[in-house]
Protein backbone atom coordinates (compact mmCIF):
# COMPACT_ATOMS: atom_id res chain seq x y z
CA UNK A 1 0.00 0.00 0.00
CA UNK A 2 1.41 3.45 -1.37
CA UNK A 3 1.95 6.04 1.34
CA UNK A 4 -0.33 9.10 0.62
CA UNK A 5 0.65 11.92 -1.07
CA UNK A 6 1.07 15.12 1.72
CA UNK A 7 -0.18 18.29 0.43
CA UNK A 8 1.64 21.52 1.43
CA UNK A 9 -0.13 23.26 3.86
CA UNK A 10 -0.17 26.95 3.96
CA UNK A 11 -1.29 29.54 5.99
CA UNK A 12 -5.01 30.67 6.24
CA UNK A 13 -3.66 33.96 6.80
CA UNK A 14 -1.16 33.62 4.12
CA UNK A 15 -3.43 31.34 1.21
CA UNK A 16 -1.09 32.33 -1.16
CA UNK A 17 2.47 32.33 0.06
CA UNK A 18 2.72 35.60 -0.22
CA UNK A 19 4.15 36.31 2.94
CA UNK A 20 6.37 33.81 3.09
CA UNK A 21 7.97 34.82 0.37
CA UNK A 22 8.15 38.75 1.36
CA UNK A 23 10.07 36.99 4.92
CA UNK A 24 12.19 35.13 2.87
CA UNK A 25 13.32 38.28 0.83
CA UNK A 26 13.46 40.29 3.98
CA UNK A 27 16.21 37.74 5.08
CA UNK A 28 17.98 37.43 2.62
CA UNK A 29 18.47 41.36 2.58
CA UNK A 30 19.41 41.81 6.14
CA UNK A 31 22.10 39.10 4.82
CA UNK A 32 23.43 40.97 2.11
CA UNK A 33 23.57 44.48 4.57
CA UNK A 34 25.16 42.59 7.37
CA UNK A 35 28.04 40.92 4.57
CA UNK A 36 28.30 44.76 3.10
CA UNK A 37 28.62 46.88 6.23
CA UNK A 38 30.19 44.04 8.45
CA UNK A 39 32.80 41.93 6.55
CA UNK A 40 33.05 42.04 2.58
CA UNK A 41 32.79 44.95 0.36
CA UNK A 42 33.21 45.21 -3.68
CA UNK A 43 34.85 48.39 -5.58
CA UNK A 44 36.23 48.71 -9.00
CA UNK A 45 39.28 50.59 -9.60
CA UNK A 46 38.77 53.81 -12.22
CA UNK A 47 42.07 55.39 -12.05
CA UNK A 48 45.82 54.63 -12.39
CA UNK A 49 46.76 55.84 -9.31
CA UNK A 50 47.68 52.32 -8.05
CA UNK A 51 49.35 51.19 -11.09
CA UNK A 52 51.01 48.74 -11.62
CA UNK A 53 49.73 46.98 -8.85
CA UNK A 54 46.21 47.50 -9.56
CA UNK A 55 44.37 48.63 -12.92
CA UNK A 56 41.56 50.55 -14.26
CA UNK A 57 38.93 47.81 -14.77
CA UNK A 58 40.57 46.21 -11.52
CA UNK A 59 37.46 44.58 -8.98
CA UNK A 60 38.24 44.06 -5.41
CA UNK A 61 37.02 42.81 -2.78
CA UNK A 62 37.78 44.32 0.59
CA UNK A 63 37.97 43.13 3.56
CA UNK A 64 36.11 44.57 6.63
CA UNK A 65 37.02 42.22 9.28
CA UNK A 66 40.39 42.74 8.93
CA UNK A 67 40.84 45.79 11.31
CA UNK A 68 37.41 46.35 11.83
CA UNK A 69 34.17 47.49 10.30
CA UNK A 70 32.81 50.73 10.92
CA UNK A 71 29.53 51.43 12.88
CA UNK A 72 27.67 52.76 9.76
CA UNK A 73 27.17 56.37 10.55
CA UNK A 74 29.16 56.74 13.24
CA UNK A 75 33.06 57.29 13.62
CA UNK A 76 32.89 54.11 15.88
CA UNK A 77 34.19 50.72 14.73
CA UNK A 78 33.91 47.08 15.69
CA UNK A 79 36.94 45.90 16.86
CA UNK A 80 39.59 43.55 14.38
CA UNK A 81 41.43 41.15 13.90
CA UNK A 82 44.60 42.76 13.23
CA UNK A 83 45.96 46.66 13.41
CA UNK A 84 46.52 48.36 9.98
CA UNK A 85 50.58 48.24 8.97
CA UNK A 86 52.77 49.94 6.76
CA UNK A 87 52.75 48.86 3.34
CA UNK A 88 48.74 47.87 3.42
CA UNK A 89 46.79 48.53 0.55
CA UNK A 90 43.15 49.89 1.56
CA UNK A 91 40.21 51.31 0.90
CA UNK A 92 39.01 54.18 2.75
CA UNK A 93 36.23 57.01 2.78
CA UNK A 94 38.09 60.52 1.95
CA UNK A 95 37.65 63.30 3.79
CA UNK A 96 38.26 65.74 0.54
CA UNK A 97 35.47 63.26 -1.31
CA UNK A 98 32.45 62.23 0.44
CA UNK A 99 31.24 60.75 -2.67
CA UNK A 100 33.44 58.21 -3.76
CA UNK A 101 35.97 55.42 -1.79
CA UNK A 102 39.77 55.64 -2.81
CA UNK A 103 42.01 53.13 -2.65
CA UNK A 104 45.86 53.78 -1.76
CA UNK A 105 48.44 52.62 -0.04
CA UNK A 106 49.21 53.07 3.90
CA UNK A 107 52.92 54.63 4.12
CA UNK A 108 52.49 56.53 7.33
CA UNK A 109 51.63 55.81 11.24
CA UNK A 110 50.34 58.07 13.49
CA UNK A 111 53.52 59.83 14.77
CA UNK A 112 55.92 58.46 11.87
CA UNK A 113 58.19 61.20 10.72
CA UNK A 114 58.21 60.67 6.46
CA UNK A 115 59.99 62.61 3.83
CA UNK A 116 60.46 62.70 0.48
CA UNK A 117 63.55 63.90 -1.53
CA UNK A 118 63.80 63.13 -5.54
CA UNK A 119 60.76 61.01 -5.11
CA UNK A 120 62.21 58.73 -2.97
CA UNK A 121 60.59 57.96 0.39
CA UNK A 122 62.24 58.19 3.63
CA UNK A 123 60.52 57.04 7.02
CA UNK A 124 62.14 58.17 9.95
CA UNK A 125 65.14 59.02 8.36
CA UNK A 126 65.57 55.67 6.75
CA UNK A 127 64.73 55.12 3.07
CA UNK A 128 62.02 52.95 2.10
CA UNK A 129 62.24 50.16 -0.61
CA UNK A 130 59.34 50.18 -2.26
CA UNK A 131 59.09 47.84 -5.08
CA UNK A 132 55.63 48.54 -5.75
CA UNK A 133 56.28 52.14 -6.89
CA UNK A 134 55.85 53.64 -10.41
CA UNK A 135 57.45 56.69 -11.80
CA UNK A 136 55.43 57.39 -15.35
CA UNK A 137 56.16 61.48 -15.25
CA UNK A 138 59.64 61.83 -13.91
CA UNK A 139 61.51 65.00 -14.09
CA UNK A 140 58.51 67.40 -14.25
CA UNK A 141 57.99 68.38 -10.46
CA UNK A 142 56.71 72.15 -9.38
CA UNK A 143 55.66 73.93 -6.37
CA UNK A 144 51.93 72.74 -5.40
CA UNK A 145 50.23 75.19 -3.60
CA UNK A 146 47.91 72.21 -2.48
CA UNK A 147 50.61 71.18 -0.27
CA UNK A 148 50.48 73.94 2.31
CA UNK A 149 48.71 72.15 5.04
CA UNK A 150 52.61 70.69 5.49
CA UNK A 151 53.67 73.36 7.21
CA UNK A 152 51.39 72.70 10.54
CA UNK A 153 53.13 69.18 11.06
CA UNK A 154 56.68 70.14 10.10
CA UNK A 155 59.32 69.50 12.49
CA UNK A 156 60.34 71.85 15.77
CA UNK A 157 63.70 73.07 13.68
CA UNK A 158 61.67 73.95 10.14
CA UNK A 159 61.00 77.61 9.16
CA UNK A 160 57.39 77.69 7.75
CA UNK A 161 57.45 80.58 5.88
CA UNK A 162 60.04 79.43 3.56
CA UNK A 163 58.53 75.87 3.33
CA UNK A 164 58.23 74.94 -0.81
CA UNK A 165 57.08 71.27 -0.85
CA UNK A 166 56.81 69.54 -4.33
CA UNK A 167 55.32 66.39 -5.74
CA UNK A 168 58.57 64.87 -5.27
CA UNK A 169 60.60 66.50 -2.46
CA UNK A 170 58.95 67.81 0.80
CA UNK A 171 58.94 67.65 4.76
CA UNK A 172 60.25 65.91 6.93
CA UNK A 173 56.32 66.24 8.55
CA UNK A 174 55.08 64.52 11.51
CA UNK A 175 51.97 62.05 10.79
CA UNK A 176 49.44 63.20 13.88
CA UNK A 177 47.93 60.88 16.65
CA UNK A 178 44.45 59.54 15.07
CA UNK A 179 45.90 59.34 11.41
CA UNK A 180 47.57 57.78 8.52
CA UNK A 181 49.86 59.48 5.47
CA UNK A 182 48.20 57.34 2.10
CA UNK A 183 49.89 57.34 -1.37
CA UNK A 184 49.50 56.57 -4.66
CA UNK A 185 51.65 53.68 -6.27
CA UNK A 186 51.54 55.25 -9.39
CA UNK A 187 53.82 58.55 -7.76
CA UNK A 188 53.53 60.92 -10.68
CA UNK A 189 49.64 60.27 -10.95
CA UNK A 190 48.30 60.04 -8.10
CA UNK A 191 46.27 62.89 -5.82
CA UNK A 192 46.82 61.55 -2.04
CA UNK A 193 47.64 62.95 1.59
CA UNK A 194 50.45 64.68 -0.11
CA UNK A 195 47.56 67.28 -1.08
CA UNK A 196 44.85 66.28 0.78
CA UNK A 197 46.58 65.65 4.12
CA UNK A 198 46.16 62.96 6.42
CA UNK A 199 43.76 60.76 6.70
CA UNK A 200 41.82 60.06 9.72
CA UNK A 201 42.02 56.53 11.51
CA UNK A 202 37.91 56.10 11.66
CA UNK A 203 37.75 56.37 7.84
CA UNK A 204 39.53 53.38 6.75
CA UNK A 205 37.11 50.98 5.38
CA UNK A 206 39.15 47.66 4.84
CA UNK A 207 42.04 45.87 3.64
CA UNK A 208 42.33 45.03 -0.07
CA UNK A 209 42.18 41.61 -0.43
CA UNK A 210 41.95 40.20 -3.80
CA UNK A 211 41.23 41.13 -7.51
CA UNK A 212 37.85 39.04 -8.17
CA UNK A 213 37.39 39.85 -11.67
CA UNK A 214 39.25 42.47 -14.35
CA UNK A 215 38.76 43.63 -17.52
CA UNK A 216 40.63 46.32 -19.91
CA UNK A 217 38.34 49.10 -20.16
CA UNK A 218 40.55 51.03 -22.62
CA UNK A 219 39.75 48.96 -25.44
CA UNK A 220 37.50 49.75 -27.96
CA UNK A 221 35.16 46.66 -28.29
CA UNK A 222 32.00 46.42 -27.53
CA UNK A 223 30.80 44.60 -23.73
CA UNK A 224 34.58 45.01 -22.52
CA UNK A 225 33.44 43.50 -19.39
CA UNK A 226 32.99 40.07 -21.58
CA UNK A 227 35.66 40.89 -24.73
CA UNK A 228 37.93 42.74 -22.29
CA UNK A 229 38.61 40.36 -19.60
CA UNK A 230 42.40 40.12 -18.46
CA UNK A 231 42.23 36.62 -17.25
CA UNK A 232 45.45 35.98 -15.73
CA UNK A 233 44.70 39.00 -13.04
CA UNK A 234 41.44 36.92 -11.74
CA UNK A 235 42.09 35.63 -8.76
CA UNK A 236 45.50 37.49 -7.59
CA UNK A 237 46.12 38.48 -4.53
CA UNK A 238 46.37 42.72 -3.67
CA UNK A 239 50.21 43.28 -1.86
C-alpha cells in the first residue's frame, strides 16, 4: 500500500504564500547588509593611481574584518582582527570626497616622521624600498600650492614661511595621533595625503584583499566586461 501523497499546507492567513515569500526576501536582505557593512565589500578601480599593482577595470574585494568594520554612521568601529601596517593597501572614505571610496596605499603611522627627496621615500630618516612604486612622469615636479597644510606638522627646527614642498621632495612632517599618510603607487599620478593631508584613523574601510574579476576598459570593443577580460589577473592576490 502506497503512502499518501502530503499536500503543502499553507497559511489561512497567508493562502497564497505571499508572505512567506516577502520573509524570505526580507532575510535574505538583512544578509546581504550585514556581509556589506560588516565583513566584505566590492569596488572597481577607475584610475591609475595604483598602477602597476592594480588597474583601471581592476574589482576588489575588501575586507572589513580585517581591522574592523565601521559602525555605519558613526566614527565608531567594531573591533579587528589585526591593526593596519605599513605597506597595506586599503580602501578608505576621503575626507576631501564624500562621494566616492579611494584606494591607496598606507605609508604613514600616526607619529611616523616621512619625507620625500627626488621622489624617494624616507621614514624616519631611513629610506624605504618600495618595489611597488611607479614613476610614469619623472623629471617634471613644481611647487603645489595644495601642499600647504605641510607646514602645521613640520618639524620643531623647520621655518614655515620658507617651506616649498613639491610632488617629489617635501617635509620631513610629523603624521598626527588619530591618522595615517596614504599614497598613490603610481607617484607621478596620483592625488593623495600629499595634497589632501592625512587621513583620519575612523575612515579606513578595509584591507584590499583580492582582484575578483578584471577587464581592460581602454579597449575599444563592444561589452569590454565580456571581450575585455584580463584573465590571468582573476584571482590574484592585492600586496
Amino acid at each position: 500500500m502506497r503512502p499518501a501523497k502530503r499536500t503543502p499546507v499553507r497559511s489561512r492567513d497567508d493562502p497564497s504564500g505571499v508572505l512567506e515569500w516577502v520573509r524570505s526576501l526580507a532575510v535574505a536582505a538583512v544578509l546581504f547588509l550585514l556581509i556589506r557593512f560588516f565583513f566584505l565589500q566590492t569596488f572597481v578601480i577607475t584610475s591609475g593611481s595604483m598602477e602597476n599593482g592594480l588597474l583601471v577595470g581592476d574589482l576588489l574585494v575588501a575586507n572589513r574584518m580585517a581591522f574592523g568594520a565601521n559602525i555605519p554612521w558613526t566614527e565608531a568601529r567594531l573591533p579587528g582582527y589585526r591593526s593596519p601596517n605599513r605597506g597595506d593597501v586599503v580602501v578608505f572614505d576621503p575626507h576631501h570626497d564624500i562621494d566616492q571610496m579611494l584606494v591607496k596605499r598606507l605609508v604613514g603611522l600616526p607619529g611616523d616622521t616621512l619625507q620625500m627627496i627626488e621622489g624617494a621615500l624616507l621614514l624616519n630618516g631611513i629610506p624605504r624600498d618600495e618595489p611597488y612604486v611607479k614613476h610614469e612622469n619623472p623629471g617634471s615636479d613644481a611647487p603645489a600650492p595644495e601642499m600647504a597644510w605641510q607646514s602645521e606638522y613640520l618639524l620643531p627646527s623647520q621655518e614655515p614661511a620658507t617651506y616649498t614642498p613639491t610632488r617629489d621632495t617635501w617635509g620631513p612632517l610629523v603624521v598626527p595621533e588619530g591618522h595615517y599618510f596614504m599614497l598613490g603607487d603610481n607617484r607621478d599620478a596620483s592625488y593623495d595625503s600629499r595634497y589632501w593631508g592625512p587621513l583620519a584613523v575612523w575612515r579606513v574601510e578595509g584591507k584590499a584583499e583580492f582582484i575578483y574579476y578584471s577587464f581592460d576598459r581602454s579597449l575599444q570593443k563592444p561589452f569590454p566586461w565580456l571581450t575585455s577580460v584580463r584573465w590571468k589577473r582573476i584571482g590574484h592576490g592585492v600586496t
